[in-house]
N, C-alpha and C. Protein backbone atom coordinates (compact mmCIF):
# COMPACT_ATOMS: atom_id res chain seq x y z
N UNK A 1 78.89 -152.58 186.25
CA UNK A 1 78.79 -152.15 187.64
C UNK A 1 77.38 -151.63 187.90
N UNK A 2 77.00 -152.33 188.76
CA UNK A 2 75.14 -151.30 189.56
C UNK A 2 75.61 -150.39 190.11
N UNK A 3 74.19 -149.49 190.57
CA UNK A 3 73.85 -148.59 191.52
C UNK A 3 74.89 -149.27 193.23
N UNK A 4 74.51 -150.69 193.31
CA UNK A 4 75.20 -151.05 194.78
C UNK A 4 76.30 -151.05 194.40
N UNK A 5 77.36 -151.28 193.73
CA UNK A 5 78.55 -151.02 193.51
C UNK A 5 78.77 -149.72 193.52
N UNK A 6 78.11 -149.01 192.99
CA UNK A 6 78.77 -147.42 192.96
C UNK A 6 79.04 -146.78 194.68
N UNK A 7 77.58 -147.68 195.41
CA UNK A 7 77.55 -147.01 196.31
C UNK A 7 78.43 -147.43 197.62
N UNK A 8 79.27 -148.32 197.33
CA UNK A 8 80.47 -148.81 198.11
C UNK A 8 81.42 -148.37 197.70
N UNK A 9 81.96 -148.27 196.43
CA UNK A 9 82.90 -147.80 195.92
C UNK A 9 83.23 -146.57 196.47
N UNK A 10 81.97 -146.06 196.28
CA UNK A 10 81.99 -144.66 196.41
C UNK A 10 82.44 -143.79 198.39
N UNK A 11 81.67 -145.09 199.12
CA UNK A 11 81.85 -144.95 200.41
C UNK A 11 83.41 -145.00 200.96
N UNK A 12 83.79 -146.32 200.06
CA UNK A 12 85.45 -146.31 200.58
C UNK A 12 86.26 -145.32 200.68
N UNK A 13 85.61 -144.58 199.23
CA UNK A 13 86.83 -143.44 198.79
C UNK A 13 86.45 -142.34 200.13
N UNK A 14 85.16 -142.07 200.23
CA UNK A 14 84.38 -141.17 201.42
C UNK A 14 85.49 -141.36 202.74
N UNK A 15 85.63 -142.60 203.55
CA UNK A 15 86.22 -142.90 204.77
C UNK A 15 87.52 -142.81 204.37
N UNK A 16 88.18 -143.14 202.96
CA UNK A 16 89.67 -142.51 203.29
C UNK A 16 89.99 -141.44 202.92
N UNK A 17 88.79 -140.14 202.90
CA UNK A 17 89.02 -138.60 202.92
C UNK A 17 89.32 -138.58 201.13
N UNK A 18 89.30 -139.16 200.20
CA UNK A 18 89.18 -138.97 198.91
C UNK A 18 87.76 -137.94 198.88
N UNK A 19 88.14 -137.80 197.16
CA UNK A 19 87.27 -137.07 196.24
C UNK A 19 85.83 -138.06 195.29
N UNK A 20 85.45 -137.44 195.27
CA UNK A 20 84.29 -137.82 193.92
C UNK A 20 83.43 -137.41 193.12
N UNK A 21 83.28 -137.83 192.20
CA UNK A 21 82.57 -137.04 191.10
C UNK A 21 81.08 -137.44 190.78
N UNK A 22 80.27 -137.48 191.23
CA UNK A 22 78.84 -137.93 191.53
C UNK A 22 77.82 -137.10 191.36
N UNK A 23 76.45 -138.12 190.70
CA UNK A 23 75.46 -137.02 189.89
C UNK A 23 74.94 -136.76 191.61
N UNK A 24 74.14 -135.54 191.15
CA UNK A 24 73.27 -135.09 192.31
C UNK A 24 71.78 -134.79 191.72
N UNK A 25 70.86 -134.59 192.54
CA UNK A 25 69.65 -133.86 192.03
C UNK A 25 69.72 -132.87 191.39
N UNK A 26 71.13 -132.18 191.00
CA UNK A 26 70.95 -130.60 189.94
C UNK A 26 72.02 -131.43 189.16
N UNK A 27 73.20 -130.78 189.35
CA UNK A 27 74.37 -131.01 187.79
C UNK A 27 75.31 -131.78 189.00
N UNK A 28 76.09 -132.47 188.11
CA UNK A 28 77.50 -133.15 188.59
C UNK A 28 77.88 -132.93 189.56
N UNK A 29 78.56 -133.10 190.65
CA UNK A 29 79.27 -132.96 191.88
C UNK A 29 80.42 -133.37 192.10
N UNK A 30 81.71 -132.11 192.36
CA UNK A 30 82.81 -133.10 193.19
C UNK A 30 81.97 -133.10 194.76
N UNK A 31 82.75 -134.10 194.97
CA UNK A 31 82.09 -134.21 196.49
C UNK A 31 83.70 -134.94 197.58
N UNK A 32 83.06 -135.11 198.97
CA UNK A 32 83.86 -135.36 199.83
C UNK A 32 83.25 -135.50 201.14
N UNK A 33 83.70 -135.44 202.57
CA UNK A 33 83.31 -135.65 203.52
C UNK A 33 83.26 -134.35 203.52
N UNK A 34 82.30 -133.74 204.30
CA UNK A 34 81.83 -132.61 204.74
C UNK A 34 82.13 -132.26 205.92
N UNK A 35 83.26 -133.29 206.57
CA UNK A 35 83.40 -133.11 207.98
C UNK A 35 85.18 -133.36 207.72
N UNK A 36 85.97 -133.64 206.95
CA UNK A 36 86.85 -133.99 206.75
C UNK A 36 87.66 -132.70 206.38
N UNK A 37 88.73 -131.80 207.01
CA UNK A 37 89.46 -130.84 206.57
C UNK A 37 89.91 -131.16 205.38
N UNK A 38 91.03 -131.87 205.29
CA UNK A 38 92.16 -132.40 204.10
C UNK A 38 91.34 -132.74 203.19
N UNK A 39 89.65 -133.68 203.23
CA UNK A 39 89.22 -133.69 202.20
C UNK A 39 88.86 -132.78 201.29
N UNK A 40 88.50 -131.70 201.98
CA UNK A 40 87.45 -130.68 201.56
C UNK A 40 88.69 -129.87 201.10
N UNK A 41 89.73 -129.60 201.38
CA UNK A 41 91.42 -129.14 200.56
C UNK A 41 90.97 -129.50 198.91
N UNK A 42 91.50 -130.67 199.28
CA UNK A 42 91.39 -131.21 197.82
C UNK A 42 90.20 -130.95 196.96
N UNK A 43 89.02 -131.00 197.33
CA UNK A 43 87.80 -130.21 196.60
C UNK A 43 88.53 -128.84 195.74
N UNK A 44 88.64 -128.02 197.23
CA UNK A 44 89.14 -126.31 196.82
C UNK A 44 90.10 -126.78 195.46
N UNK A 45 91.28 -127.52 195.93
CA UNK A 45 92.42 -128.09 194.81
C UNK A 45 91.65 -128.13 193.53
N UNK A 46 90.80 -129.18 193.63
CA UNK A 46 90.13 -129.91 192.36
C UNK A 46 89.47 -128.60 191.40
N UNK A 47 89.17 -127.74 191.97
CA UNK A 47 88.10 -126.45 191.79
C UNK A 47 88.94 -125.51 191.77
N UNK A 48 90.33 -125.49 192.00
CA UNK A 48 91.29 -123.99 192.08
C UNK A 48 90.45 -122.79 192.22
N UNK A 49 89.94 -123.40 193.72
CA UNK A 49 89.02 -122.29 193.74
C UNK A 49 89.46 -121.84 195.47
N UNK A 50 89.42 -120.14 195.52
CA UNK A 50 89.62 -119.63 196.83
C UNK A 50 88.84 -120.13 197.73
N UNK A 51 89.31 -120.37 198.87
CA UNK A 51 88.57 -120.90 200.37
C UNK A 51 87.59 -120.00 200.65
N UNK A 52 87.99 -118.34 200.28
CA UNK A 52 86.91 -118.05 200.69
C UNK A 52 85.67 -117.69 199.72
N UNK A 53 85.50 -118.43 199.09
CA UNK A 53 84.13 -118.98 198.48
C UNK A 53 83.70 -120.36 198.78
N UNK A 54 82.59 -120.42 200.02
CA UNK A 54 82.24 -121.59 200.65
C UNK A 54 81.57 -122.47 199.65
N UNK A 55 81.78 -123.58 199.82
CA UNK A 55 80.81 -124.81 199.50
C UNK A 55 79.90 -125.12 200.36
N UNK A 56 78.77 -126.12 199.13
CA UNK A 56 77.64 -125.94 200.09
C UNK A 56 77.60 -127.89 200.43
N UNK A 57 76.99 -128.18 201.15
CA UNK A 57 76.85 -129.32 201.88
C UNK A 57 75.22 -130.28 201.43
N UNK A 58 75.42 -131.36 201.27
CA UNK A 58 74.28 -132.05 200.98
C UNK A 58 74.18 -133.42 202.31
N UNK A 59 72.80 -132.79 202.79
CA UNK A 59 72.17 -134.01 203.75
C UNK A 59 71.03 -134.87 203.08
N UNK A 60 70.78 -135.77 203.79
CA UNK A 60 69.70 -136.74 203.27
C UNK A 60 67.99 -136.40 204.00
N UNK A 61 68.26 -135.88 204.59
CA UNK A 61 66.78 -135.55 205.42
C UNK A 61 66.88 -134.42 206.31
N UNK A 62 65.33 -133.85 206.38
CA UNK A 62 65.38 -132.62 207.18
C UNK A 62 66.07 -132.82 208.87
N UNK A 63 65.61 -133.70 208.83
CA UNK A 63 65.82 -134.46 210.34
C UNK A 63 67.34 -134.26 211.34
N UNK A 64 68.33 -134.43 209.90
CA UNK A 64 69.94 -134.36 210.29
C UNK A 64 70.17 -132.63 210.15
N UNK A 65 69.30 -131.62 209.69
CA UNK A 65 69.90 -130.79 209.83
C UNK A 65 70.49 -129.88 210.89
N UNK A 66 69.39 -130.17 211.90
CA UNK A 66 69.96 -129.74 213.30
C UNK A 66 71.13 -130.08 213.74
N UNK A 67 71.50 -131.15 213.08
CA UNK A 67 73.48 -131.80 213.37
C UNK A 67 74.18 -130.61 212.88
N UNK A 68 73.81 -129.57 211.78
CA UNK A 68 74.97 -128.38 211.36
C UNK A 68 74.41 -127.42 211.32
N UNK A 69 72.91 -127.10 211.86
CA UNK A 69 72.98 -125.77 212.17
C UNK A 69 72.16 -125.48 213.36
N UNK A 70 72.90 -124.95 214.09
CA UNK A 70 72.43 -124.47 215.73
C UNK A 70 71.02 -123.98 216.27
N UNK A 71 70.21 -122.92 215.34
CA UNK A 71 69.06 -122.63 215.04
C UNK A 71 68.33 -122.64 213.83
N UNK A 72 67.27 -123.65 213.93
CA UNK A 72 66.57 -123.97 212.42
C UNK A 72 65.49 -123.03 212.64
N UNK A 73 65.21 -121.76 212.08
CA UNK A 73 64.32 -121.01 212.18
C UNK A 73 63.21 -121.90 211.90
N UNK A 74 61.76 -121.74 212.30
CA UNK A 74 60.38 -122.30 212.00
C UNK A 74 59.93 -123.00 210.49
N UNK A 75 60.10 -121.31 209.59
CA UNK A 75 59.69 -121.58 208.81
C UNK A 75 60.43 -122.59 207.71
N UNK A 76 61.41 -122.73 208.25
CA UNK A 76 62.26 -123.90 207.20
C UNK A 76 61.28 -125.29 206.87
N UNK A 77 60.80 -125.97 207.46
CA UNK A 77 60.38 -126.85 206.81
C UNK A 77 59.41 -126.70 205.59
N UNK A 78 58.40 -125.83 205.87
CA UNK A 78 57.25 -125.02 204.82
C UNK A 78 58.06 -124.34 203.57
N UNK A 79 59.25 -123.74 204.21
CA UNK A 79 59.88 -123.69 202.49
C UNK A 79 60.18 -124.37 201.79
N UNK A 80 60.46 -125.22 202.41
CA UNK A 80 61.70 -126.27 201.69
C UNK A 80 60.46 -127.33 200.79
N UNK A 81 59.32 -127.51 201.62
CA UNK A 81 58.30 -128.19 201.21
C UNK A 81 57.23 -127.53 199.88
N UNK A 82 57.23 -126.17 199.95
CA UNK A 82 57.23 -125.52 198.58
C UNK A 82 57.37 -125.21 197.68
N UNK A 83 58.46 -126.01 197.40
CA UNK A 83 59.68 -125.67 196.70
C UNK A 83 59.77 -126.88 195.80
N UNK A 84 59.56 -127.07 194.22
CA UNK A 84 59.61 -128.53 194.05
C UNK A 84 60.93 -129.01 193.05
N UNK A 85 61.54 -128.07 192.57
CA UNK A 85 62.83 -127.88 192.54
C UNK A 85 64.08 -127.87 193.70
N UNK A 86 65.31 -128.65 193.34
CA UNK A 86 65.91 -128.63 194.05
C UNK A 86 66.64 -127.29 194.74
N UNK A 87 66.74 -126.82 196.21
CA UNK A 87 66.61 -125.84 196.96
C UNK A 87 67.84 -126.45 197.81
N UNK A 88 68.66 -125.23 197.52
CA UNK A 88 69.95 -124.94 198.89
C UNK A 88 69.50 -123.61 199.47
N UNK A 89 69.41 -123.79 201.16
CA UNK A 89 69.16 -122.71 202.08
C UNK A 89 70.63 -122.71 202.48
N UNK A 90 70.94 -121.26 202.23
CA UNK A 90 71.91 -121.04 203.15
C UNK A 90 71.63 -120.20 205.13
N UNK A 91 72.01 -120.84 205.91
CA UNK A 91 71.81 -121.06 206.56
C UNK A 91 73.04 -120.48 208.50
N UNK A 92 72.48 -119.37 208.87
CA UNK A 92 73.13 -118.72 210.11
C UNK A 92 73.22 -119.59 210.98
N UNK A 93 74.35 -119.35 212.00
CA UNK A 93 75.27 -120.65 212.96
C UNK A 93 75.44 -122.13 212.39
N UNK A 94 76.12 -122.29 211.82
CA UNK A 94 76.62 -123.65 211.29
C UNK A 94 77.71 -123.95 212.46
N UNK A 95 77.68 -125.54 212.44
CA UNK A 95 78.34 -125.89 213.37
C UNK A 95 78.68 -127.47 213.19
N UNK A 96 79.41 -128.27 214.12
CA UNK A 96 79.90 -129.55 214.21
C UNK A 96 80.57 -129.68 212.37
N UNK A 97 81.41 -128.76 211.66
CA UNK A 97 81.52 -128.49 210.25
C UNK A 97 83.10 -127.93 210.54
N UNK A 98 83.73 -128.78 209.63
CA UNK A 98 85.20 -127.76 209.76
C UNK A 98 85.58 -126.64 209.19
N UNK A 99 86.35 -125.74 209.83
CA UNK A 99 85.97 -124.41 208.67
C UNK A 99 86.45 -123.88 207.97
N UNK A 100 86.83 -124.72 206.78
CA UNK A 100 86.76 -124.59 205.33
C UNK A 100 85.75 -125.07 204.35
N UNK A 101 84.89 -125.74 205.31
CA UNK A 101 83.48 -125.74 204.69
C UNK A 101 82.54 -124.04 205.19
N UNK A 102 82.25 -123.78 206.58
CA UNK A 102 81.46 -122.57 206.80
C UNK A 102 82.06 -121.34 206.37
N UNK A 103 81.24 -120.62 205.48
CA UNK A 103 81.63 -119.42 205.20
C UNK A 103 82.17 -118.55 206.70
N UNK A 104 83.04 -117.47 206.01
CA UNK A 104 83.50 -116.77 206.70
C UNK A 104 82.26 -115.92 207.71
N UNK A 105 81.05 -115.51 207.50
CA UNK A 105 80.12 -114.97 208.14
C UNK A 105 79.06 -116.04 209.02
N UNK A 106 80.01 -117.21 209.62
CA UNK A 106 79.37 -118.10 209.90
C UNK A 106 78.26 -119.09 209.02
N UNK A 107 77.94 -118.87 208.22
CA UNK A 107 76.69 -119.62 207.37
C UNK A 107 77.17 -120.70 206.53
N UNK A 108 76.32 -121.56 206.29
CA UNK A 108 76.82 -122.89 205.45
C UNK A 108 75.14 -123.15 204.33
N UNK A 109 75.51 -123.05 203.02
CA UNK A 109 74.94 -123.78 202.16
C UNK A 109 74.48 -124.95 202.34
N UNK A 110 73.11 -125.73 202.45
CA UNK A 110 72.42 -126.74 203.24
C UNK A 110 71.82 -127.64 201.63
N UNK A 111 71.35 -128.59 201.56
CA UNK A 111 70.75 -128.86 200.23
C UNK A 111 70.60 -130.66 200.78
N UNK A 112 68.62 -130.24 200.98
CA UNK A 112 69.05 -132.28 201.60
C UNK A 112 67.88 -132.65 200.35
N UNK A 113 68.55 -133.51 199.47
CA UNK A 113 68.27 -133.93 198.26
C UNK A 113 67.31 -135.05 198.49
N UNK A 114 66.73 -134.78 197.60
CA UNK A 114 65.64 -136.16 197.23
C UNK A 114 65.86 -137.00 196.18
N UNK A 115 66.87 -137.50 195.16
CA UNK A 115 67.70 -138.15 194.56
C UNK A 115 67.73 -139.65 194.86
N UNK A 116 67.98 -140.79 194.84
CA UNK A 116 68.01 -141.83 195.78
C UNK A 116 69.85 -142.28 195.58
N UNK A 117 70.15 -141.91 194.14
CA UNK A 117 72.00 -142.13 194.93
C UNK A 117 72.40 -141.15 195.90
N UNK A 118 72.09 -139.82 195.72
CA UNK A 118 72.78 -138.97 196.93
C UNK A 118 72.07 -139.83 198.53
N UNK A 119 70.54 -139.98 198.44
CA UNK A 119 70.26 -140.30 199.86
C UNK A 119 70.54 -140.99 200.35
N UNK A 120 70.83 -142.03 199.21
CA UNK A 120 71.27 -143.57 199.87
C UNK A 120 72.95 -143.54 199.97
N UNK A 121 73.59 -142.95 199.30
CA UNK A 121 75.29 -142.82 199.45
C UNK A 121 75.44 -141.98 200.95
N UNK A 122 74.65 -140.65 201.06
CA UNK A 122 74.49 -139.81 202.44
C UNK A 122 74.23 -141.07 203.78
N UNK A 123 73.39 -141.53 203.89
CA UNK A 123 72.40 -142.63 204.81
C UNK A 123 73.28 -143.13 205.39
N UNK A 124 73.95 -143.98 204.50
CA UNK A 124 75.03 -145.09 204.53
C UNK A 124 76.44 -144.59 204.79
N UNK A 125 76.73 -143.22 204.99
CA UNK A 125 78.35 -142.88 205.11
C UNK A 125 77.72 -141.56 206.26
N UNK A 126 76.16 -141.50 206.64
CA UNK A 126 76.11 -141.37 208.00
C UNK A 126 76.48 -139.61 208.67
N UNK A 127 77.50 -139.31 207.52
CA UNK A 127 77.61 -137.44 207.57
C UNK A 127 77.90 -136.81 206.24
N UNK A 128 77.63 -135.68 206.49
CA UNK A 128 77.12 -134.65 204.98
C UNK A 128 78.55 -134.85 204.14
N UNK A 129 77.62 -135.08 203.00
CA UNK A 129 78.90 -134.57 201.26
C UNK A 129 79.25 -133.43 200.87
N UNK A 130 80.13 -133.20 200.69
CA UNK A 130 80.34 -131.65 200.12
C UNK A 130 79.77 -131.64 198.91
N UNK A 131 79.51 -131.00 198.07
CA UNK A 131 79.02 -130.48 196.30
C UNK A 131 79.22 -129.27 196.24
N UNK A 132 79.68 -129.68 194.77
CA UNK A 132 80.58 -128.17 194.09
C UNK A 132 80.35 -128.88 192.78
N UNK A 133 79.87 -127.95 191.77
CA UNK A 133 79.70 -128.01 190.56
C UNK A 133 81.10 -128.79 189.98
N UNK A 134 81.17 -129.96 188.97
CA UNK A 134 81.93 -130.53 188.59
C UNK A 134 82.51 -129.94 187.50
N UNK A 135 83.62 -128.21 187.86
CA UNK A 135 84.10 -128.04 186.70
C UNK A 135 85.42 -126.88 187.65
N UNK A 136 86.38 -126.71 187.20
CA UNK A 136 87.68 -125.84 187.26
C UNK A 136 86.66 -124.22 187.77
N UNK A 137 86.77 -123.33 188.99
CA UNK A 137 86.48 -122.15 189.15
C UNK A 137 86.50 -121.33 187.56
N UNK A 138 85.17 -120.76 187.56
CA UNK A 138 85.24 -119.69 186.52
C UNK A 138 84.62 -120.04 185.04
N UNK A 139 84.60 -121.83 185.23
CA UNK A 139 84.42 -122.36 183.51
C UNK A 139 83.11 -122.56 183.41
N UNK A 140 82.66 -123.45 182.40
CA UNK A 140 80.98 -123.13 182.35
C UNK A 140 80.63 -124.62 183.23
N UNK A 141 79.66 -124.61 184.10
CA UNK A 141 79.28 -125.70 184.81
C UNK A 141 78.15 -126.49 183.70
N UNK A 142 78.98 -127.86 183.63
CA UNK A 142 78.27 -128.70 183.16
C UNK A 142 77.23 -129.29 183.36
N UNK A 143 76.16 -129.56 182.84
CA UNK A 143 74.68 -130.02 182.86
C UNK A 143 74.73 -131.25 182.32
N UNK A 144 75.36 -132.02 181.98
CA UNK A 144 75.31 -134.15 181.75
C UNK A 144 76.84 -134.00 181.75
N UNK A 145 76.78 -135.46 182.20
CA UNK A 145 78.23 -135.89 182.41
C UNK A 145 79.44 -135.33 181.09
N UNK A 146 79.47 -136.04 180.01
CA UNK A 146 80.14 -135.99 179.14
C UNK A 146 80.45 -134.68 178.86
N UNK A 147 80.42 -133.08 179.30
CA UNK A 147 80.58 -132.09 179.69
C UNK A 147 81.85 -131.74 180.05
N UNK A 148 82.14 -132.68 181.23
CA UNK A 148 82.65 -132.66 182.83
C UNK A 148 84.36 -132.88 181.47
N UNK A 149 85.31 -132.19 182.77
CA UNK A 149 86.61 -132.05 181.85
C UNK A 149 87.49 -133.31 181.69
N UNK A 150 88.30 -133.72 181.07
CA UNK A 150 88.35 -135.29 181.55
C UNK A 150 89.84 -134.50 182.38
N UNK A 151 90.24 -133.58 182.76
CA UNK A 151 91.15 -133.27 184.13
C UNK A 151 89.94 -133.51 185.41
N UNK A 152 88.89 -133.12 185.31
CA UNK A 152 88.13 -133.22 186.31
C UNK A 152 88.06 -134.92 186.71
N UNK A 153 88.08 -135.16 185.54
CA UNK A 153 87.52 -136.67 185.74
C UNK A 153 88.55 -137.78 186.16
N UNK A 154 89.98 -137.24 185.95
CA UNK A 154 90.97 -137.88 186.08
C UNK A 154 91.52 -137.53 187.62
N UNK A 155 91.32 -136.07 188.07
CA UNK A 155 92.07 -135.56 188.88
C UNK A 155 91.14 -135.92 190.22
N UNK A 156 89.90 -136.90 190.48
CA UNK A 156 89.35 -136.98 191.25
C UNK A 156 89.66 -138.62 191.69
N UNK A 157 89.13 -139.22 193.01
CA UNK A 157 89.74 -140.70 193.56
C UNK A 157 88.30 -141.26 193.13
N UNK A 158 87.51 -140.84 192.31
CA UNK A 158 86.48 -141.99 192.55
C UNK A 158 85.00 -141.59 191.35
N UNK A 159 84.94 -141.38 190.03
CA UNK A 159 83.96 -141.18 189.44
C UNK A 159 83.22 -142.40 189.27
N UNK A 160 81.47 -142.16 189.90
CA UNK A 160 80.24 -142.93 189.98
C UNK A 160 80.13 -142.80 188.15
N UNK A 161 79.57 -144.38 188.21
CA UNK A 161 79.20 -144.69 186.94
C UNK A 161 77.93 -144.46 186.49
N UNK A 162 76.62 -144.47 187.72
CA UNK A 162 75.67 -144.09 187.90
C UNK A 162 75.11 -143.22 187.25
N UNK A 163 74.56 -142.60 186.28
CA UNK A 163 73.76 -141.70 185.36
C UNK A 163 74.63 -140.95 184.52
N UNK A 164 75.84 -141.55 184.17
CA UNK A 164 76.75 -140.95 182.83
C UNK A 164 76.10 -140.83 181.71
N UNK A 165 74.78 -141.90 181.62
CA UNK A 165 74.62 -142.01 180.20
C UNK A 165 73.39 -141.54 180.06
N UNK A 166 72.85 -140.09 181.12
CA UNK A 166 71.87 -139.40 181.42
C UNK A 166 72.36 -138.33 180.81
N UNK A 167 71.53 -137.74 179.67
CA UNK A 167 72.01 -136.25 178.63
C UNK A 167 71.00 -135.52 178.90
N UNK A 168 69.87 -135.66 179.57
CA UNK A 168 68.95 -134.69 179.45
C UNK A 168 69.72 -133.24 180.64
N UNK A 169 69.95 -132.33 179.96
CA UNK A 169 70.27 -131.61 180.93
C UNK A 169 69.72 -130.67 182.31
N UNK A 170 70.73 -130.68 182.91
CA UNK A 170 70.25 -130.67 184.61
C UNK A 170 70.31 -128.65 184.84
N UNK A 171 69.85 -128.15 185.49
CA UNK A 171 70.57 -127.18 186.17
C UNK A 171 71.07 -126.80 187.63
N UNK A 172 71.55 -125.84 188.45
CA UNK A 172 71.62 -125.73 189.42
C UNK A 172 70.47 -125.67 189.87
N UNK A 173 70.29 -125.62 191.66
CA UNK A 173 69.36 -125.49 192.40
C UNK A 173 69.26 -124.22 192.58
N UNK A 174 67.97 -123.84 192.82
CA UNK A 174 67.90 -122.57 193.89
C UNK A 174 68.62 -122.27 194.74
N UNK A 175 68.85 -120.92 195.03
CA UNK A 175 69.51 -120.75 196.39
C UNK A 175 68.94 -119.64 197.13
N UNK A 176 68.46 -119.63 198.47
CA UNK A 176 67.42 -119.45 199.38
C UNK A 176 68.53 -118.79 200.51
N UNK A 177 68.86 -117.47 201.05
CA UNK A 177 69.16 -117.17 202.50
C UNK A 177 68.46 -117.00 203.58
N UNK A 178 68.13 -117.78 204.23
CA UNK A 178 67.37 -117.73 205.33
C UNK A 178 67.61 -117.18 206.72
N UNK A 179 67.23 -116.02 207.08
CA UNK A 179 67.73 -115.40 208.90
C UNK A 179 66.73 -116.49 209.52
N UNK A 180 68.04 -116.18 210.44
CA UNK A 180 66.99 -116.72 211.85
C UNK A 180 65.89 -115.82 212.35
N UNK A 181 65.40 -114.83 211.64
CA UNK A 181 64.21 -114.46 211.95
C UNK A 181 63.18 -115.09 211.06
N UNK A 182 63.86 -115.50 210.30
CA UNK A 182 62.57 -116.60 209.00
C UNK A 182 62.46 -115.49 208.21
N UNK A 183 62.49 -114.85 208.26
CA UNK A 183 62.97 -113.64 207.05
C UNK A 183 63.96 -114.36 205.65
N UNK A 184 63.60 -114.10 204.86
CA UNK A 184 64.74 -115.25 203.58
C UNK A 184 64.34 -114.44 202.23
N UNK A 185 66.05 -114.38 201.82
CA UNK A 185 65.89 -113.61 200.42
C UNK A 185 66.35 -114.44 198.81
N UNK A 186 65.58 -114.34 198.03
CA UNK A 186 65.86 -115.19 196.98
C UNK A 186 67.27 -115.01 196.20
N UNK A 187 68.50 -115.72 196.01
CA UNK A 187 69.50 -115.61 195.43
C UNK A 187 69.38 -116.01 193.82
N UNK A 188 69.14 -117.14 193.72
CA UNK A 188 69.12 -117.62 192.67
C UNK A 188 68.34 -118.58 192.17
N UNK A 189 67.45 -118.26 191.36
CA UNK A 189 65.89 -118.59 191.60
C UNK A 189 65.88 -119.75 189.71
């Protein structure tokens, strides 16, 4: 199977509100429609993890972010462009997002990857993926595939074949809170 196979495969499962298990620019990802309630259930499911610990969302370009959040303070582009590690801003007034994706204090985890399966799987299915570390709430998040639990791997509609046989290990991204005053405090650096 190629890269273009993965990335249909992967779309089908996307439009009928399924799950998936897909590399990203940091570590593994379940993923889902980002706009899909019932999908984003099954994430929480997959993750036995409480709703109210939000997931964060992956776009393909700066361009779409104004689609989920209401005010893009200024300095967002200059950070994000400083930054040469992969960077999730979390991000005040989220919107057009169902809400079991936006945290309870209004804000949504943002992360538009430079990867070419996430951009090109994002592009092509047109609205944001969910990502959540590919492992059960609480366990150690895996850094290469062969990690990943094979409940994880079983209990999902759709694992990409795409960089399984990639061991160099990955870590999480940064994570960046940004006010809408452009004011922003480092979480996890």
């Amino acid at each position: 199977m190629d890269f273009e196979d993965d990335i249909r495969n992967a779309l089908t499962v996307l439009h009928k509100g399924g799950t998936l298990l897909y590399p990203t620019d940091t570590v593994w990802g379940l993923g889902c429609d980002a706009t899909n309630y019932m999908a984003v259930n099954k994430v929480y499911g997959l993750k036995r993890r409480v709703e109210s610990k939000s997931l964060i969302i992956l776009l393909e370009s700066f361009e779409s972010l104004s689609n989920y959040v209401k005010r893009i303070p200024d300095i967002t582009y200059d950070l994000l462009d400083s930054i040469d590690s992969p960077v999730t801003i979390i991000y005040s007034n989220a919107w057009n997002l169902p809400e079991n994706v936006i945290a309870k204090d209004g804000t949504i985890g943002i992360r538009i990857v430079k990867e070419k399966f996430c951009q090109d799987l994002i592009r092509a299915f047109g609205r944001p993926i969910v990502s959540t570390s590919a492992n059960i709430s609480g366990e150690h998040t895996p850094s290469v595939f062969n990690q990943i639990s094979e409940e994880i791997k079983n209990d999902v509609d759709y694992v990409v074949k795409y960089k399984q046989d990639v061991f160099t290990p990955s870590r999480p991204s940064t994570i960046i809170r940004l006010f809408e005053s452009g004011h922003y405090t480092m979480i996890r650096n």
